[in-house]
PDB file of N, CA and C in Angstrom:
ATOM      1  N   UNK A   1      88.056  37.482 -25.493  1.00  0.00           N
ATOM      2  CA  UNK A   1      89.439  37.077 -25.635  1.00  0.00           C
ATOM      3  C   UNK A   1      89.628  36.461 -27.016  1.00  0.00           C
ATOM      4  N   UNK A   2      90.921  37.033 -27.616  1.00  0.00           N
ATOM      5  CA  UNK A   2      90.797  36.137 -28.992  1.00  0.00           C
ATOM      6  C   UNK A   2      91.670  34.699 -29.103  1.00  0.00           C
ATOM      7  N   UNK A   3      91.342  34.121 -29.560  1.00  0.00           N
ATOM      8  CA  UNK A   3      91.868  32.785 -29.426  1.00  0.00           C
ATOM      9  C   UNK A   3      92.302  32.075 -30.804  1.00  0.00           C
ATOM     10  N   UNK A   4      91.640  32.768 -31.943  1.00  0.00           N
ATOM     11  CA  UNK A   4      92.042  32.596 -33.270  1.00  0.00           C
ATOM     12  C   UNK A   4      93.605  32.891 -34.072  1.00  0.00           C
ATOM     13  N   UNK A   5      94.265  33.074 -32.725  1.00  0.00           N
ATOM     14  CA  UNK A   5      95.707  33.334 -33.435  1.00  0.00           C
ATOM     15  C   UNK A   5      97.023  32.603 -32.607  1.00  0.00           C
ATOM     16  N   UNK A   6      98.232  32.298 -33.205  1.00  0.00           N
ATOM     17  CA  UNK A   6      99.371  31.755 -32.233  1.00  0.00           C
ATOM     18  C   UNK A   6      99.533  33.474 -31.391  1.00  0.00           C
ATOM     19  N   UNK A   7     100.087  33.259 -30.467  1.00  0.00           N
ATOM     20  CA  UNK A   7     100.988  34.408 -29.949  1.00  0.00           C
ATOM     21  C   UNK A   7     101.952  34.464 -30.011  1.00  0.00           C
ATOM     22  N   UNK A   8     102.553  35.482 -30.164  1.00  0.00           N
ATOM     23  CA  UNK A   8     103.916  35.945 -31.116  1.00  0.00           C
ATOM     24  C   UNK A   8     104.915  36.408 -29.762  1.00  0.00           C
ATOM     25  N   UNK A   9     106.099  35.919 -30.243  1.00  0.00           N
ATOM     26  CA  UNK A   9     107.660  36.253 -29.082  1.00  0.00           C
ATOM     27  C   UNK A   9     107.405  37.165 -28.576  1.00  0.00           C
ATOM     28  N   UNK A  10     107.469  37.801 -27.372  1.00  0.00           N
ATOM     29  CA  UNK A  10     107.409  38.973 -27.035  1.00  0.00           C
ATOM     30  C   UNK A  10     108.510  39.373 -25.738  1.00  0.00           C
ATOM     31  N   UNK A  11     109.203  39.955 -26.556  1.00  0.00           N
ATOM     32  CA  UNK A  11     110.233  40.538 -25.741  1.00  0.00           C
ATOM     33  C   UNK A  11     110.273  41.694 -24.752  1.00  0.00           C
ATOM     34  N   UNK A  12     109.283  42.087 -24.209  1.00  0.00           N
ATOM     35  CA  UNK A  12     109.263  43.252 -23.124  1.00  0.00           C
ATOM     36  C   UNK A  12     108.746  42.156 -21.962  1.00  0.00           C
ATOM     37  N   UNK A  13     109.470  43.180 -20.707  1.00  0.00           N
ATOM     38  CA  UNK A  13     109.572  42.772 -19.604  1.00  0.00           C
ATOM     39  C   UNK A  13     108.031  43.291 -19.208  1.00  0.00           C
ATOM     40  N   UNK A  14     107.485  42.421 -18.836  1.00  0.00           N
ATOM     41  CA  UNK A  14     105.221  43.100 -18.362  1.00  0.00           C
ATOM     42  C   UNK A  14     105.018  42.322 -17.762  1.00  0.00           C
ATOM     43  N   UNK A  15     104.096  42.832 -16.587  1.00  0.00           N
ATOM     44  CA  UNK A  15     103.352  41.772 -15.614  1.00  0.00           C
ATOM     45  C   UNK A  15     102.644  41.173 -15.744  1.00  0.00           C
ATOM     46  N   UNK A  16     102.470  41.483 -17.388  1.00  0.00           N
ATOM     47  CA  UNK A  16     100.982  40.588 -17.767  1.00  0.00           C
ATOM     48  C   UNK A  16     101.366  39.112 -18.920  1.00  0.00           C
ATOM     49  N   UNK A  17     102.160  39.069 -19.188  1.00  0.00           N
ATOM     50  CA  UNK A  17     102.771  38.415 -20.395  1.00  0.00           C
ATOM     51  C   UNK A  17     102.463  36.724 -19.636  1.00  0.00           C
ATOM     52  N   UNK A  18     102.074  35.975 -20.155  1.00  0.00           N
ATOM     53  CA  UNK A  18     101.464  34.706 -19.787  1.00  0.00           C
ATOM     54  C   UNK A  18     100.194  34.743 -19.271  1.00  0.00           C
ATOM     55  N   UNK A  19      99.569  35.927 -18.781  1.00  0.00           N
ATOM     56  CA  UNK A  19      98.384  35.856 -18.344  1.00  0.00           C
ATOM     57  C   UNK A  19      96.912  35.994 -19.231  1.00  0.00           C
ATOM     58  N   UNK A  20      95.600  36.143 -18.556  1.00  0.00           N
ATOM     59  CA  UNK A  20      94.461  36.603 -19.566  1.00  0.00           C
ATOM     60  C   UNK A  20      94.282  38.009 -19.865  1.00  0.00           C
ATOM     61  N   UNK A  21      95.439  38.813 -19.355  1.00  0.00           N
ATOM     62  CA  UNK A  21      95.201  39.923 -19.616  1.00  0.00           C
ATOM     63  C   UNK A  21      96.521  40.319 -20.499  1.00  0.00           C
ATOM     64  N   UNK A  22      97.524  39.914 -21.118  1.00  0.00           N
ATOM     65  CA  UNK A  22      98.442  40.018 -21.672  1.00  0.00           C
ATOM     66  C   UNK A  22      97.745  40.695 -22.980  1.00  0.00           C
ATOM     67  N   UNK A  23      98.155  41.550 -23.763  1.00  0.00           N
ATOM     68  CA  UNK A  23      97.378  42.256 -24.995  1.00  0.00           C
ATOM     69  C   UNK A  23      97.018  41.259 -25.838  1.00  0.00           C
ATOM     70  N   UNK A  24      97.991  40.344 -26.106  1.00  0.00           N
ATOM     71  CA  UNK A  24      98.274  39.392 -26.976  1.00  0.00           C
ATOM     72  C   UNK A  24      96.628  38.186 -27.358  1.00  0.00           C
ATOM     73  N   UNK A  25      96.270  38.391 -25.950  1.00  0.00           N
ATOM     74  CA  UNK A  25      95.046  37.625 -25.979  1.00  0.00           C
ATOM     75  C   UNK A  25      93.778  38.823 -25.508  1.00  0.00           C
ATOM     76  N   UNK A  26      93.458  40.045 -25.679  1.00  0.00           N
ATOM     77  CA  UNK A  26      92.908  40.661 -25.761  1.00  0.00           C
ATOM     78  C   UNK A  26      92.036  41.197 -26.812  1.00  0.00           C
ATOM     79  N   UNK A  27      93.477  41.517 -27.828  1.00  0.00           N
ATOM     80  CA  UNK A  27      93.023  41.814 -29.272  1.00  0.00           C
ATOM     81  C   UNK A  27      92.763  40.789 -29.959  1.00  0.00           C
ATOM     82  N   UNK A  28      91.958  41.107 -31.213  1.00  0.00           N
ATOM     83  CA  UNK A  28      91.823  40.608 -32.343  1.00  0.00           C
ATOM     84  C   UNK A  28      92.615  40.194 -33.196  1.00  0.00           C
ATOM     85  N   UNK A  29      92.178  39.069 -34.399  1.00  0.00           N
ATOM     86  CA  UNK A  29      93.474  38.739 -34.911  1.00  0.00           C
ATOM     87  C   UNK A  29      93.936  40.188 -36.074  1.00  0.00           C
ATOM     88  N   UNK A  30      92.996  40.647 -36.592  1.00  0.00           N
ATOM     89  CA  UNK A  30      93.164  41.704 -37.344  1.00  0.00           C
ATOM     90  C   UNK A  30      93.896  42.799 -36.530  1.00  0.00           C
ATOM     91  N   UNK A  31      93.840  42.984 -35.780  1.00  0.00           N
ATOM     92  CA  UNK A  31      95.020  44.421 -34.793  1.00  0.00           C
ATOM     93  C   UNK A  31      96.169  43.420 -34.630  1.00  0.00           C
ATOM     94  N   UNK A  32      96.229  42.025 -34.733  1.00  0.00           N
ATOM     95  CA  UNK A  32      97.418  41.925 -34.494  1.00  0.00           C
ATOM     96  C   UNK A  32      98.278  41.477 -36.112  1.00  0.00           C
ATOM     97  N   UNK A  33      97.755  41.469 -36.731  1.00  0.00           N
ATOM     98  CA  UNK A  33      98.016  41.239 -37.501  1.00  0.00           C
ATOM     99  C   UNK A  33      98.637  42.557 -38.377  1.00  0.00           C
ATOM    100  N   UNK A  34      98.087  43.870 -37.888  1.00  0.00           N
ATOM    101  CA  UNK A  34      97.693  44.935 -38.691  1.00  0.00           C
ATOM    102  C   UNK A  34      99.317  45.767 -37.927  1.00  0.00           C
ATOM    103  N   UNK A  35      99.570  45.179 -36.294  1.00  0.00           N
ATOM    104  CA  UNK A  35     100.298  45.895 -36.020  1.00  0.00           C
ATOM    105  C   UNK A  35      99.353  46.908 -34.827  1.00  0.00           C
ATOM    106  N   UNK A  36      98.454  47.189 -34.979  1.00  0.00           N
ATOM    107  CA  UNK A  36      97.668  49.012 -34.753  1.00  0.00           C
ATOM    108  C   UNK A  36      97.072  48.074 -34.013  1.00  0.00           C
ATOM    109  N   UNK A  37      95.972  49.172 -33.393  1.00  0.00           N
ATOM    110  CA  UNK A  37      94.801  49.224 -32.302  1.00  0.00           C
ATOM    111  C   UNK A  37      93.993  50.536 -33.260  1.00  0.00           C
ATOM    112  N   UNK A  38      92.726  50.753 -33.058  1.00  0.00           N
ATOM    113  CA  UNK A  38      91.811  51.459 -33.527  1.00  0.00           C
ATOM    114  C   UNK A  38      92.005  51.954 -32.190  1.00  0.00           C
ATOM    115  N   UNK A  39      91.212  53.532 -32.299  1.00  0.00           N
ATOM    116  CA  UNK A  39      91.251  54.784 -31.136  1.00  0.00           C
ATOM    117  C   UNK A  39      90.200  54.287 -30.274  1.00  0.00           C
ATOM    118  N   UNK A  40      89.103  53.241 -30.823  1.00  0.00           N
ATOM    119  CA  UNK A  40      88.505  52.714 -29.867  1.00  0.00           C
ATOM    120  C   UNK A  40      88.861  51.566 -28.795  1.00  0.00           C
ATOM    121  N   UNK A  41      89.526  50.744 -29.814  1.00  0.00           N
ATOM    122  CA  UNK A  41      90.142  49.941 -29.306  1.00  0.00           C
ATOM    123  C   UNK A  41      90.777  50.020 -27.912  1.00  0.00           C
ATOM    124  N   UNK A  42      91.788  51.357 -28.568  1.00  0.00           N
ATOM    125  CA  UNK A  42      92.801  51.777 -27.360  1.00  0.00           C
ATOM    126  C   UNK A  42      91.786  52.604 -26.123  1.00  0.00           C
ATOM    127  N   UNK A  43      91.136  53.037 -26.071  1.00  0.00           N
ATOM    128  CA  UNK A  43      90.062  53.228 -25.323  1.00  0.00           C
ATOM    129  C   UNK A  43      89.432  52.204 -24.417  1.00  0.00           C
ATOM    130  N   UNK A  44      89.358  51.233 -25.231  1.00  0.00           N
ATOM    131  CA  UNK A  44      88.957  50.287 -24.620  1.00  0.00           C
ATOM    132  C   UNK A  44      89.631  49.587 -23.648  1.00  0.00           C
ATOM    133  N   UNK A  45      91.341  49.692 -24.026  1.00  0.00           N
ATOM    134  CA  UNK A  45      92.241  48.984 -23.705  1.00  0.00           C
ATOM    135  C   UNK A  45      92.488  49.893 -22.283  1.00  0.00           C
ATOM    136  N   UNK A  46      92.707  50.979 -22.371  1.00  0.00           N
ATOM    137  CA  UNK A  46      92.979  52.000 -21.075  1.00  0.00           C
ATOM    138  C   UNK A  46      92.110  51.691 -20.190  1.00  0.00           C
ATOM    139  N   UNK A  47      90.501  51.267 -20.382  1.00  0.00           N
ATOM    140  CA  UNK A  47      89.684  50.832 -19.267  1.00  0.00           C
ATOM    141  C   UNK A  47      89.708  49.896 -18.540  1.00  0.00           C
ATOM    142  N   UNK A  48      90.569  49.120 -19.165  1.00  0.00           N
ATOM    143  CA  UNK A  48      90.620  47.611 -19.010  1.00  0.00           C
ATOM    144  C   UNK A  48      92.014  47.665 -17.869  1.00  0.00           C
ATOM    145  N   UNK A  49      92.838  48.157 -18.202  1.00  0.00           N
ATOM    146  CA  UNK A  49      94.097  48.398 -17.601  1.00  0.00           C
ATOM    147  C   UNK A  49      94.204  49.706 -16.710  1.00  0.00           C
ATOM    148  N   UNK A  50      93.098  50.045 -15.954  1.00  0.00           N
ATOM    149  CA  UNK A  50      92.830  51.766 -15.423  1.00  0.00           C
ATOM    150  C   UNK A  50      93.592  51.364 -13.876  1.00  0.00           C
ATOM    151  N   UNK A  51      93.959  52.378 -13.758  1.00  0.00           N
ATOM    152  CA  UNK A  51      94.772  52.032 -12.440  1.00  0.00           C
ATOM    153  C   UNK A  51      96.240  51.559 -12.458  1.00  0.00           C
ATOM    154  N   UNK A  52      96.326  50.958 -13.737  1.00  0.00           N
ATOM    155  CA  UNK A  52      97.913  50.785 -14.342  1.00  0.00           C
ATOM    156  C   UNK A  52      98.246  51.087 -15.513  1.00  0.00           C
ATOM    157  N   UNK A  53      99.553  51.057 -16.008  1.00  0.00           N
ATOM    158  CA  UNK A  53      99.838  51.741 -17.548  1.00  0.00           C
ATOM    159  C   UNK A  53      99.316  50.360 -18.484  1.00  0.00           C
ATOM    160  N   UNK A  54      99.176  50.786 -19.671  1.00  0.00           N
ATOM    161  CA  UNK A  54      99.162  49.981 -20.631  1.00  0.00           C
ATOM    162  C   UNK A  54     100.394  49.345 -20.985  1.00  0.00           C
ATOM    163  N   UNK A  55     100.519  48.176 -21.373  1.00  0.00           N
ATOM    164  CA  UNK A  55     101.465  47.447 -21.816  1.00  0.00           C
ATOM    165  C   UNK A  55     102.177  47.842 -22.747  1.00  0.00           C
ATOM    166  N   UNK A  56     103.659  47.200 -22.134  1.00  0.00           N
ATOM    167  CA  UNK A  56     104.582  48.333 -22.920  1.00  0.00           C
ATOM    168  C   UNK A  56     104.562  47.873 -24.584  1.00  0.00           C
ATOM    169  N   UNK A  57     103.863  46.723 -24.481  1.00  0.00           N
ATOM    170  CA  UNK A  57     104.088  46.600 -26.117  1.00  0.00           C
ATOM    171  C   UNK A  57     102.863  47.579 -26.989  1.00  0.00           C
ATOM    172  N   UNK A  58     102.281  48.243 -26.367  1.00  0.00           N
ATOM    173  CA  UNK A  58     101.016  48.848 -27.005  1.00  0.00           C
ATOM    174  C   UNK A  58     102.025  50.191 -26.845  1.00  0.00           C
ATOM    175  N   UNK A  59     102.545  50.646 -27.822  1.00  0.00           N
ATOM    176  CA  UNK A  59     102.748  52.597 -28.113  1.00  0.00           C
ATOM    177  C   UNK A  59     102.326  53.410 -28.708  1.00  0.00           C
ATOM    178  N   UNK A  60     101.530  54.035 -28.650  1.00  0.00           N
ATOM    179  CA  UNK A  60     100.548  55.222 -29.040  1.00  0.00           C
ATOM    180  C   UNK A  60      99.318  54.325 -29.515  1.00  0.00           C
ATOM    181  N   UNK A  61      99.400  54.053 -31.139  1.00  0.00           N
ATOM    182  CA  UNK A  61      98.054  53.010 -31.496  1.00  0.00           C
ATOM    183  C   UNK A  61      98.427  51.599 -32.412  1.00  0.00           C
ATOM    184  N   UNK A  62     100.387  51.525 -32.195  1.00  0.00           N
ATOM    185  CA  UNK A  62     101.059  50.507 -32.468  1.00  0.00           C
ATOM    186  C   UNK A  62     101.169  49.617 -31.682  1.00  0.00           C
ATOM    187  N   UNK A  63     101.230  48.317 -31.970  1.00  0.00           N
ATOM    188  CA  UNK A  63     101.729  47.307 -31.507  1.00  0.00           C
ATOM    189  C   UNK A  63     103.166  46.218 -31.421  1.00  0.00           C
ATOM    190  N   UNK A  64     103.809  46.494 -30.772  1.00  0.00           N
ATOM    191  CA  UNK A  64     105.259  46.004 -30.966  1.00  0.00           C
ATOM    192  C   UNK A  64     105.657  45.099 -30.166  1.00  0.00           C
ATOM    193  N   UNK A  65     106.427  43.983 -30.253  1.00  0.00           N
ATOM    194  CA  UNK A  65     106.923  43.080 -29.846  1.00  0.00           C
ATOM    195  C   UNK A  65     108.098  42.603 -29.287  1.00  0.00           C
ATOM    196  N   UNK A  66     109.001  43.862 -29.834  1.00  0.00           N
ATOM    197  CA  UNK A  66     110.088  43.710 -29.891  1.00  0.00           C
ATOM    198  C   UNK A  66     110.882  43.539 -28.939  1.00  0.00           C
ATOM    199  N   UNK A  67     110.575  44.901 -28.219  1.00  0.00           N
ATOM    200  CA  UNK A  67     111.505  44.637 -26.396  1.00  0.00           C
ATOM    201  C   UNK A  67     111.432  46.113 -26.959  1.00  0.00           C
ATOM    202  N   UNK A  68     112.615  46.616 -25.394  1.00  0.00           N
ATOM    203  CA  UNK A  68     113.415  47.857 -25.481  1.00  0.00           C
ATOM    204  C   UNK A  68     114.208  47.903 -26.386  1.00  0.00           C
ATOM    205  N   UNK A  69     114.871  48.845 -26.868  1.00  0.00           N
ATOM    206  CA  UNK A  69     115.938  49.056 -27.762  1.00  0.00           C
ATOM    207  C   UNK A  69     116.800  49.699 -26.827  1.00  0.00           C
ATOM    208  N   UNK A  70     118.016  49.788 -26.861  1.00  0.00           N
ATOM    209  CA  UNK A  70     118.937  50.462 -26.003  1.00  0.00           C
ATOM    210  C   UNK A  70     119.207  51.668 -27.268  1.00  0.00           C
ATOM    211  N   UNK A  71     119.537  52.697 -25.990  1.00  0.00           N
ATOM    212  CA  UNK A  71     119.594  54.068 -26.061  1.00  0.00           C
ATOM    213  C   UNK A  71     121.098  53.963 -26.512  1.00  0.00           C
ATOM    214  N   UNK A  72     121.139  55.000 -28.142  1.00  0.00           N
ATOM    215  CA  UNK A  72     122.435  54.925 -28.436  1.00  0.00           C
ATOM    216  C   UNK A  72     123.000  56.396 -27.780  1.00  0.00           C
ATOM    217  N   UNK A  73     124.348  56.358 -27.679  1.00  0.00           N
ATOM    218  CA  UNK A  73     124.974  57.301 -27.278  1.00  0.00           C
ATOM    219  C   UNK A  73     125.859  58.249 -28.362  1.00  0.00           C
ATOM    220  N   UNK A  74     124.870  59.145 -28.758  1.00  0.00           N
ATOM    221  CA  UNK A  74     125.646  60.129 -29.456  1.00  0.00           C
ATOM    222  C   UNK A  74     126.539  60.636 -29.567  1.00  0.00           C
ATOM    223  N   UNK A  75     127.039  61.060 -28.138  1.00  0.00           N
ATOM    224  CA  UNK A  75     128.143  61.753 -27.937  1.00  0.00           C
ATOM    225  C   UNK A  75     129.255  60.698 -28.674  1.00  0.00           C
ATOM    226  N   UNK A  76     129.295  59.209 -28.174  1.00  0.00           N
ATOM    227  CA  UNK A  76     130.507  58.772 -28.628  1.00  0.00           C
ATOM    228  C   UNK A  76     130.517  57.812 -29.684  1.00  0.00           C
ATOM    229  N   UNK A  77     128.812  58.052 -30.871  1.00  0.00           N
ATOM    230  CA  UNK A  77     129.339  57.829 -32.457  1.00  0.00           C
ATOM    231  C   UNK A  77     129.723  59.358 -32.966  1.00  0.00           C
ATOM    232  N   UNK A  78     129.541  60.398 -32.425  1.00  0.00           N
ATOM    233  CA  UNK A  78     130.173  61.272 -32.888  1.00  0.00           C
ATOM    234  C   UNK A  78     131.916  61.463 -32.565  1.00  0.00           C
ATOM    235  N   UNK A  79     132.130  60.955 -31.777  1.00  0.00           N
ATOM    236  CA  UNK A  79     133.597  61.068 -31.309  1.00  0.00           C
ATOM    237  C   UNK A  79     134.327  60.643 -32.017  1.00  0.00           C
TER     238      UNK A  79
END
């Protein structure tokens, strides 16, 4: 567990967010710092979390904080 860093706002709704399994205290300070996960990393991370999805702040081999973004509606900035 890394413990060498604050944890940062995190705006997605996860079952894990306050816990020891929250990403936030998983990774390193360098992946969080970097943003990314290494392909091992994320490997690592899928084992860890097998049986459930990975956290929504982990997308592809990024790391984001942000929340959802709401879905814009095309149809009516084109209108």
């Amino acid at each position: 567990m890394s413990t060498s860093h604050s944890l940062q706002p995190c705006a997605w709704p996860c079952p894990w967010k306050g816990t020891k399994m929250c990403a936030q205290c998983l990774l390193n300070s360098q992946s969080l710092a970097d943003r990314r996960v290494s392909l091992g990393v994320l490997y690592g991370l899928k084992s860890l979390y097998h049986a459930h999805d990975l956290p929504p702040c982990i997308v592809g081999n990024k790391i984001d904080w942000s929340g959802p973004r709401e879905a814009v509606n095309l149809t009516a900035v084109m209108a």
